[in-house]
N, C-alpha and C. Protein backbone atom coordinates (compact mmCIF):
# COMPACT_ATOMS: atom_id res chain seq x y z
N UNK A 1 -8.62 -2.27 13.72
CA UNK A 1 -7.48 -2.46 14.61
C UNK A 1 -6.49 -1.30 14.44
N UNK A 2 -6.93 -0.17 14.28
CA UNK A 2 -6.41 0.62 13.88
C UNK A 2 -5.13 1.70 14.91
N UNK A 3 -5.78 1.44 16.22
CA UNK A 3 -4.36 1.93 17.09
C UNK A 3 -3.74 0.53 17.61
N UNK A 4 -3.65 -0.43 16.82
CA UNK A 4 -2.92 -1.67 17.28
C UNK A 4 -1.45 -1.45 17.47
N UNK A 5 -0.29 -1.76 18.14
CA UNK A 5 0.90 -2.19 18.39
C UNK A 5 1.64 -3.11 18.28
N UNK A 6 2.34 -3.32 17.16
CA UNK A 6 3.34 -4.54 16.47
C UNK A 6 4.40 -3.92 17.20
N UNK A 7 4.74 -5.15 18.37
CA UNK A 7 5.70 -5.27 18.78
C UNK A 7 6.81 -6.09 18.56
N UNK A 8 8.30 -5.97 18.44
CA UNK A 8 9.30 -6.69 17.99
C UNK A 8 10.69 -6.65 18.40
N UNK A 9 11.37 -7.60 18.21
CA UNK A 9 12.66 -7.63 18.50
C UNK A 9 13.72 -6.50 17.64
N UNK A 10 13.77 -5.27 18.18
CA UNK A 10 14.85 -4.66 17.14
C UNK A 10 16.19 -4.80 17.13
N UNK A 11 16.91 -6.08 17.72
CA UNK A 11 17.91 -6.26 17.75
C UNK A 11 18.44 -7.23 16.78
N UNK A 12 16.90 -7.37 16.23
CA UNK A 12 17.20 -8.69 14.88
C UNK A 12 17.03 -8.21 13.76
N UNK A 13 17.74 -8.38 13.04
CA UNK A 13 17.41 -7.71 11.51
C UNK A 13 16.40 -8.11 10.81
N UNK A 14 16.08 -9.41 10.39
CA UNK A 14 15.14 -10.13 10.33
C UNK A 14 13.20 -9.76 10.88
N UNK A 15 13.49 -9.80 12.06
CA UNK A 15 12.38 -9.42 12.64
C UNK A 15 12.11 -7.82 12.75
N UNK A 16 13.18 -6.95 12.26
CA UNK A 16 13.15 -5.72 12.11
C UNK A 16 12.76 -5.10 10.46
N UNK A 17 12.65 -6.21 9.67
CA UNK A 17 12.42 -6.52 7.70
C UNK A 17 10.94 -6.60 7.96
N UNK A 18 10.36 -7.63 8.96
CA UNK A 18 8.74 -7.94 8.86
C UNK A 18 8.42 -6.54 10.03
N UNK A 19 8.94 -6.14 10.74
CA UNK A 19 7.97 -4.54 11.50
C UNK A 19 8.14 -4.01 10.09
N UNK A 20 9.38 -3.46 9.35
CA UNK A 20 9.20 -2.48 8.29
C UNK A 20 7.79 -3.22 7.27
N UNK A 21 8.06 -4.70 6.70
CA UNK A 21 7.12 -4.93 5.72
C UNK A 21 5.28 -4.86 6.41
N UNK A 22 5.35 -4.83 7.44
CA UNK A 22 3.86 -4.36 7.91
C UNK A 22 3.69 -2.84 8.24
N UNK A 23 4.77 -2.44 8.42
CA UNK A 23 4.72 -0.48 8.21
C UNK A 23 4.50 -0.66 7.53
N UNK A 24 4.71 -0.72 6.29
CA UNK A 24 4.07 -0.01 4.70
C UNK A 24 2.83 -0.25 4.12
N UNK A 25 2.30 -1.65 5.31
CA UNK A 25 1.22 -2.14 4.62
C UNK A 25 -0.08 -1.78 5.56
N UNK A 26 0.16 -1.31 6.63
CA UNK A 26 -0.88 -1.43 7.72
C UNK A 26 -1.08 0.51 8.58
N UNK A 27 -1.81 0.48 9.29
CA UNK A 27 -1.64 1.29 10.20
C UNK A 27 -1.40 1.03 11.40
N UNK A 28 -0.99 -0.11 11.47
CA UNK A 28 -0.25 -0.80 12.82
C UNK A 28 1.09 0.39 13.23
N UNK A 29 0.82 0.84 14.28
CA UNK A 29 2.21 1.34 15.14
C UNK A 29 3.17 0.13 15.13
N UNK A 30 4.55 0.80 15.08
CA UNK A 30 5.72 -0.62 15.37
C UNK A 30 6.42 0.06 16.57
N UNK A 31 6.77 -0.46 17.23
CA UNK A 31 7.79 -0.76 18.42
C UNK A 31 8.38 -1.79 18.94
N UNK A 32 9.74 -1.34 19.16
CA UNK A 32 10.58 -2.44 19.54
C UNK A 32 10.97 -2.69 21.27
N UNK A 33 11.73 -3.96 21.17
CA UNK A 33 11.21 -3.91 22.56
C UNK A 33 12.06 -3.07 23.23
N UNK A 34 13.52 -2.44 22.65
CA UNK A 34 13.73 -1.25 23.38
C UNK A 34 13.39 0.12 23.94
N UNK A 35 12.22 -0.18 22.84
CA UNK A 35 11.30 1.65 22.78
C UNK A 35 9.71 1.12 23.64
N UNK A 36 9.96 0.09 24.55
CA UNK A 36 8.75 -0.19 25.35
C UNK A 36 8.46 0.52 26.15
N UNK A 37 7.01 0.98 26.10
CA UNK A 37 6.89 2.04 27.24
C UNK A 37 5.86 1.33 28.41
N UNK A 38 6.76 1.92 29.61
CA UNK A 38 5.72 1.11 31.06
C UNK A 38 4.75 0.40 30.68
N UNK A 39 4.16 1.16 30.09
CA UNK A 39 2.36 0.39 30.36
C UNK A 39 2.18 -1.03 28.83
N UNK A 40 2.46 -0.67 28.07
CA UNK A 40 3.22 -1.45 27.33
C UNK A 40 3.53 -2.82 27.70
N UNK A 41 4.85 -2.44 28.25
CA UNK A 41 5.51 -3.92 29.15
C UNK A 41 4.42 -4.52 30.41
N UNK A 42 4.12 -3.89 31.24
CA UNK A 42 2.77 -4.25 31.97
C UNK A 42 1.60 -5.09 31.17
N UNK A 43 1.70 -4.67 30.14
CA UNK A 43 0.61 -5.80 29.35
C UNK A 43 1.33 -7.13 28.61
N UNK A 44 2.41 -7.22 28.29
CA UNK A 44 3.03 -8.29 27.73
C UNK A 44 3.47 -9.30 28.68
N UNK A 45 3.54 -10.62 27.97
CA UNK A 45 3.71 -11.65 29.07
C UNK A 45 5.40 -11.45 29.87
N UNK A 46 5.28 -12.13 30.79
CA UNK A 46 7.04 -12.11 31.28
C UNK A 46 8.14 -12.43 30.44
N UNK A 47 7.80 -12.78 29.77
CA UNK A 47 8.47 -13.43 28.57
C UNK A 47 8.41 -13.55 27.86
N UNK A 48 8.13 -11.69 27.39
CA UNK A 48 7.60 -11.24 26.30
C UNK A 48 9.23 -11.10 25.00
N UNK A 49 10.25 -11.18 25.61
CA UNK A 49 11.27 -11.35 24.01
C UNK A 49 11.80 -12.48 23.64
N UNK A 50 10.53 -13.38 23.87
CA UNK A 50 10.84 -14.65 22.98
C UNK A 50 9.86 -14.76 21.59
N UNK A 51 9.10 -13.91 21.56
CA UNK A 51 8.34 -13.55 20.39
C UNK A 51 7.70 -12.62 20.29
N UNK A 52 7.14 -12.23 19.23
CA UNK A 52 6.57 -10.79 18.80
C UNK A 52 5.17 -10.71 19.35
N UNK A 53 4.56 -9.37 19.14
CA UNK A 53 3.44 -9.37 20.10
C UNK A 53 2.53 -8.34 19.36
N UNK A 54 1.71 -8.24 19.22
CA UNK A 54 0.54 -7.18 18.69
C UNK A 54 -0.67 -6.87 19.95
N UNK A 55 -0.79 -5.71 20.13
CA UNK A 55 -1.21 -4.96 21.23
C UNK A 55 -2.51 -4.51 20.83
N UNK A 56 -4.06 -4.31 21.25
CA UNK A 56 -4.66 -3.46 20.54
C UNK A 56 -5.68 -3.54 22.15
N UNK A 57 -6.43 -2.70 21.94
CA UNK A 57 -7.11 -2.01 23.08
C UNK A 57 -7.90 -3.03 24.02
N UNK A 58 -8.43 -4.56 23.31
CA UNK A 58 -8.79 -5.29 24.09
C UNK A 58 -8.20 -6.49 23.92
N UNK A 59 -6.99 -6.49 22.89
CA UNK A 59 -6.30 -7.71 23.28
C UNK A 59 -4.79 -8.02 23.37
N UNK A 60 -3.64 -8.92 23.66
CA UNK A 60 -2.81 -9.08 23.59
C UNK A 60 -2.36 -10.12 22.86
N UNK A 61 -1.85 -10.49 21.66
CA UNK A 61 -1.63 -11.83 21.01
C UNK A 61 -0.27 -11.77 20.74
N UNK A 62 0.27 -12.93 20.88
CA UNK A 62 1.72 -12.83 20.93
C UNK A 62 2.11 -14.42 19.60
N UNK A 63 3.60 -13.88 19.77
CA UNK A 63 4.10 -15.24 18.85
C UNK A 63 3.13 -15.28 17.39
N UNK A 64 3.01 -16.51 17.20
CA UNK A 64 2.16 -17.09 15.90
C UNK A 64 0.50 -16.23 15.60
N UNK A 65 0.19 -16.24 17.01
CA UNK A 65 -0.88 -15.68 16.65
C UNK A 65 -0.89 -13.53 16.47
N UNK A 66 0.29 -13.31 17.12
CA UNK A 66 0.65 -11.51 16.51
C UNK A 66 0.92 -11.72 15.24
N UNK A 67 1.46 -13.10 14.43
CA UNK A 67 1.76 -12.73 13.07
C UNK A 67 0.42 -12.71 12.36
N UNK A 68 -0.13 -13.25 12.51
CA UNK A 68 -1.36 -13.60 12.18
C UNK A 68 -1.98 -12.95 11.95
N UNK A 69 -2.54 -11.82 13.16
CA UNK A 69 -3.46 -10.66 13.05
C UNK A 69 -2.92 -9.62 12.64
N UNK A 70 -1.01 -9.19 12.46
CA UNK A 70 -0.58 -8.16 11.09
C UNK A 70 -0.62 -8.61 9.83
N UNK A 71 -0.92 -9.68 9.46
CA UNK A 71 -1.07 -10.30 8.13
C UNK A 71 -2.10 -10.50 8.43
N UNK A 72 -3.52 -10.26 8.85
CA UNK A 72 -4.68 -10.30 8.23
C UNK A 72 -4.85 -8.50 8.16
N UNK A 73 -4.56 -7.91 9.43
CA UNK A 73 -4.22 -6.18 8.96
C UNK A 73 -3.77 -5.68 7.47
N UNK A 74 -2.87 -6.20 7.20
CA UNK A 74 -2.12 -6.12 5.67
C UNK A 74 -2.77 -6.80 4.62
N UNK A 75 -3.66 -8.08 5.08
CA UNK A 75 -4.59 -8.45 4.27
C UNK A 75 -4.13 -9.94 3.01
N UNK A 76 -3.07 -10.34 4.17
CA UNK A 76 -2.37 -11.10 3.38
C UNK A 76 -2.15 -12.07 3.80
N UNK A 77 -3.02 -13.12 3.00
CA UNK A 77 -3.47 -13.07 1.44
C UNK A 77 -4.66 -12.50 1.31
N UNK A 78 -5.03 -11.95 0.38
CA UNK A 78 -5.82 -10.75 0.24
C UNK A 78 -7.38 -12.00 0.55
N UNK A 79 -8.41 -11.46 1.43
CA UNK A 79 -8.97 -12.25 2.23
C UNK A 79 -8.60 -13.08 3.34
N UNK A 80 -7.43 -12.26 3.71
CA UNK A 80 -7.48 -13.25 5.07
C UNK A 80 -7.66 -13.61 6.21
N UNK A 81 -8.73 -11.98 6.79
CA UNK A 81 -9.40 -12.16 7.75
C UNK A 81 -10.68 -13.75 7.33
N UNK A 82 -11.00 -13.62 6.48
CA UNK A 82 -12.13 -14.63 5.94
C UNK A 82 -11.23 -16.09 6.39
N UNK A 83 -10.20 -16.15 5.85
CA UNK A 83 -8.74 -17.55 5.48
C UNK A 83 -8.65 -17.80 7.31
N UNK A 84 -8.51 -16.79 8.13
CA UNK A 84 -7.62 -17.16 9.27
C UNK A 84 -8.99 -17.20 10.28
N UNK A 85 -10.12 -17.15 10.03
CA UNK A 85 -11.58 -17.18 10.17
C UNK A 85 -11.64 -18.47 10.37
N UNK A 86 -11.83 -18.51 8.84
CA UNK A 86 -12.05 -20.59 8.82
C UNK A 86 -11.16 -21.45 9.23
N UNK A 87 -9.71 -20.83 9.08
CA UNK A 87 -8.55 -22.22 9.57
C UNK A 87 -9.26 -22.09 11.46
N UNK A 88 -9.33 -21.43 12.27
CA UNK A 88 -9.41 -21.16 13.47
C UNK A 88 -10.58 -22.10 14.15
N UNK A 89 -11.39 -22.75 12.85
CA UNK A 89 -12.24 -23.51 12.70
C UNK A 89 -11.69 -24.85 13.47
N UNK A 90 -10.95 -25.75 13.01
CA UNK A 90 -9.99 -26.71 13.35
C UNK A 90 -9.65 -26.23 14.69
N UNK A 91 -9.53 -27.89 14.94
CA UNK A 91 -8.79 -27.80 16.70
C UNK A 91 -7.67 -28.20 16.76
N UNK A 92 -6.49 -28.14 15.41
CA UNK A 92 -5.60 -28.29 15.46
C UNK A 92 -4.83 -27.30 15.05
N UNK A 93 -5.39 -26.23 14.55
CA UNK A 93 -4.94 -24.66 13.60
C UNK A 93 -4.04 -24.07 14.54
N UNK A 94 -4.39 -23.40 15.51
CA UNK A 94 -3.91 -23.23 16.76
C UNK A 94 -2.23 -23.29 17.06
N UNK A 95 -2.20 -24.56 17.43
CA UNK A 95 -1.10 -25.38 17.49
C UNK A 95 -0.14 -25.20 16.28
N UNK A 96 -0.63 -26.10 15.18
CA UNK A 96 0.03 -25.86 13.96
C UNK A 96 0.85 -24.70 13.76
N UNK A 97 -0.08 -23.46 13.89
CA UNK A 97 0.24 -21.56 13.45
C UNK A 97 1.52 -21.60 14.38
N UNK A 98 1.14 -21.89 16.00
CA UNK A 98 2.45 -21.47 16.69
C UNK A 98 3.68 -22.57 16.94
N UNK A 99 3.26 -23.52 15.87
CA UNK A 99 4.70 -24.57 15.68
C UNK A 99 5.34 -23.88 15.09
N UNK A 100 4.37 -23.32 13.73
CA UNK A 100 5.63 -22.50 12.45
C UNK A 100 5.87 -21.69 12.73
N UNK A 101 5.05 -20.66 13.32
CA UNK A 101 6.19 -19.62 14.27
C UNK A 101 7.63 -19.56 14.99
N UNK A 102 7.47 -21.18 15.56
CA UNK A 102 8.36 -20.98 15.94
C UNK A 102 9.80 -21.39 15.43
N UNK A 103 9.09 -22.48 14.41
CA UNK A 103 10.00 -22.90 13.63
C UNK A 103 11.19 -22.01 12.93
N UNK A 104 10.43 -21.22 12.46
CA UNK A 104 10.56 -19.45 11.82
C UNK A 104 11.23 -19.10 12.68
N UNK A 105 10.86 -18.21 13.80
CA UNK A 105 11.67 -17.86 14.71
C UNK A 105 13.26 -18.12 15.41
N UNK A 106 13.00 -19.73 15.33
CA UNK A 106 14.05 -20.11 16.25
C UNK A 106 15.24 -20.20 14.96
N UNK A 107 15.14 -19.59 13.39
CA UNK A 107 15.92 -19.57 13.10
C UNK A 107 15.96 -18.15 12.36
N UNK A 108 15.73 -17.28 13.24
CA UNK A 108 16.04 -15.88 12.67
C UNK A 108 17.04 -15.28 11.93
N UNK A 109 18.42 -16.02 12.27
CA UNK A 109 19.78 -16.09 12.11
C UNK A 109 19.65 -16.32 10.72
N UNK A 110 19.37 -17.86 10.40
CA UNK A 110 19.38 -18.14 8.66
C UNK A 110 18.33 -17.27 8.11
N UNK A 111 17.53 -17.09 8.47
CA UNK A 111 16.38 -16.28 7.45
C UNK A 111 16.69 -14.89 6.97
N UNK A 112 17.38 -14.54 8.29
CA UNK A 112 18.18 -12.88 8.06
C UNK A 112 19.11 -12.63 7.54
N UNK A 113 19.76 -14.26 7.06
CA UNK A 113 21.00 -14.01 5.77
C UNK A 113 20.31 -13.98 4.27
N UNK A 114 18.89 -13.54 3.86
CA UNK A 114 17.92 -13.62 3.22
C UNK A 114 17.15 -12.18 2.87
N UNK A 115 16.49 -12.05 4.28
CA UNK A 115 15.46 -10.85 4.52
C UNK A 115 16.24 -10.49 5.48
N UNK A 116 16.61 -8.65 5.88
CA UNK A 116 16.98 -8.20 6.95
C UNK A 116 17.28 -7.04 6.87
N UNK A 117 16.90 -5.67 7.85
CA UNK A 117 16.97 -4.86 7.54
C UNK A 117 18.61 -4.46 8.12
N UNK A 118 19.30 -5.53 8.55
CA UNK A 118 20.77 -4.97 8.64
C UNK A 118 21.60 -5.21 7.47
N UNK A 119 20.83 -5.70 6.53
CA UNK A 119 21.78 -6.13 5.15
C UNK A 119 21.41 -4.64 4.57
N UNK A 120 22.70 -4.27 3.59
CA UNK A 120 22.85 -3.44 2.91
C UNK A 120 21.39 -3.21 1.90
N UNK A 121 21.54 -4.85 1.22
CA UNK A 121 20.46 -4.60 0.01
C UNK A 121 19.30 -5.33 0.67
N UNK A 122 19.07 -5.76 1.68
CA UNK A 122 17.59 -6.38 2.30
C UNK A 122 16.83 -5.46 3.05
């Protein structure tokens, strides 16, 4: 997945902590959604800044499942293309992944008083 595209909110600090913590770990490109280019946005859903998105030449996965495939990129937990293999197994995995996403998400605010790349020391 090597010319993949981690796309993200750079207006959140938070969600701007996890593009940096998969820069260091991946060869995932990061972009935010201000630095979207045409063709780019043409592939993301309409309503693409309600969650993050990972781009790669034949697919588009957004929300729960873009976190998913930069943390199996990064390899984390170490086997977890194998881990996110078998959960995908279940016909409830699915669902589950993009509940906690969003769970996560919809509180970017508290998490980024935590992790964030607008904090001094985060």
């Amino acid at each position: 997945m090597s010319d993949a595209t981690f796309v993200y909110d750079d207006d959140c600090g938070f969600c701007k902590w996890w593009a940096d913590f998969f820069a260091q770990r991946t060869d995932l490109a990061m972009v935010g959604f201000d630095e979207l280019s045409e063709a780019q946005l043409e592939r993301l859903p309409d309503d693409y800044e309600d969650c993050s998105h990972l781009l790669t030449d034949a697919a588009v996965y957004s929300c729960g499942a873009a976190i998913e495939q930069a943390l199996a990129e990064a390899d984390i937990p170490p086997g977890s293309e194998e881990v996110f293999g078998f959960l995908r197994t279940f016909e409830d995995y699915e669902r589950f992944r993009e509940r906690a996403y969003r769970e996560v998400a919809d509180r970017r605010g508290l998490w980024g008083q935590f992790v964030s790349k607008d904090r001094v020391d985060g």
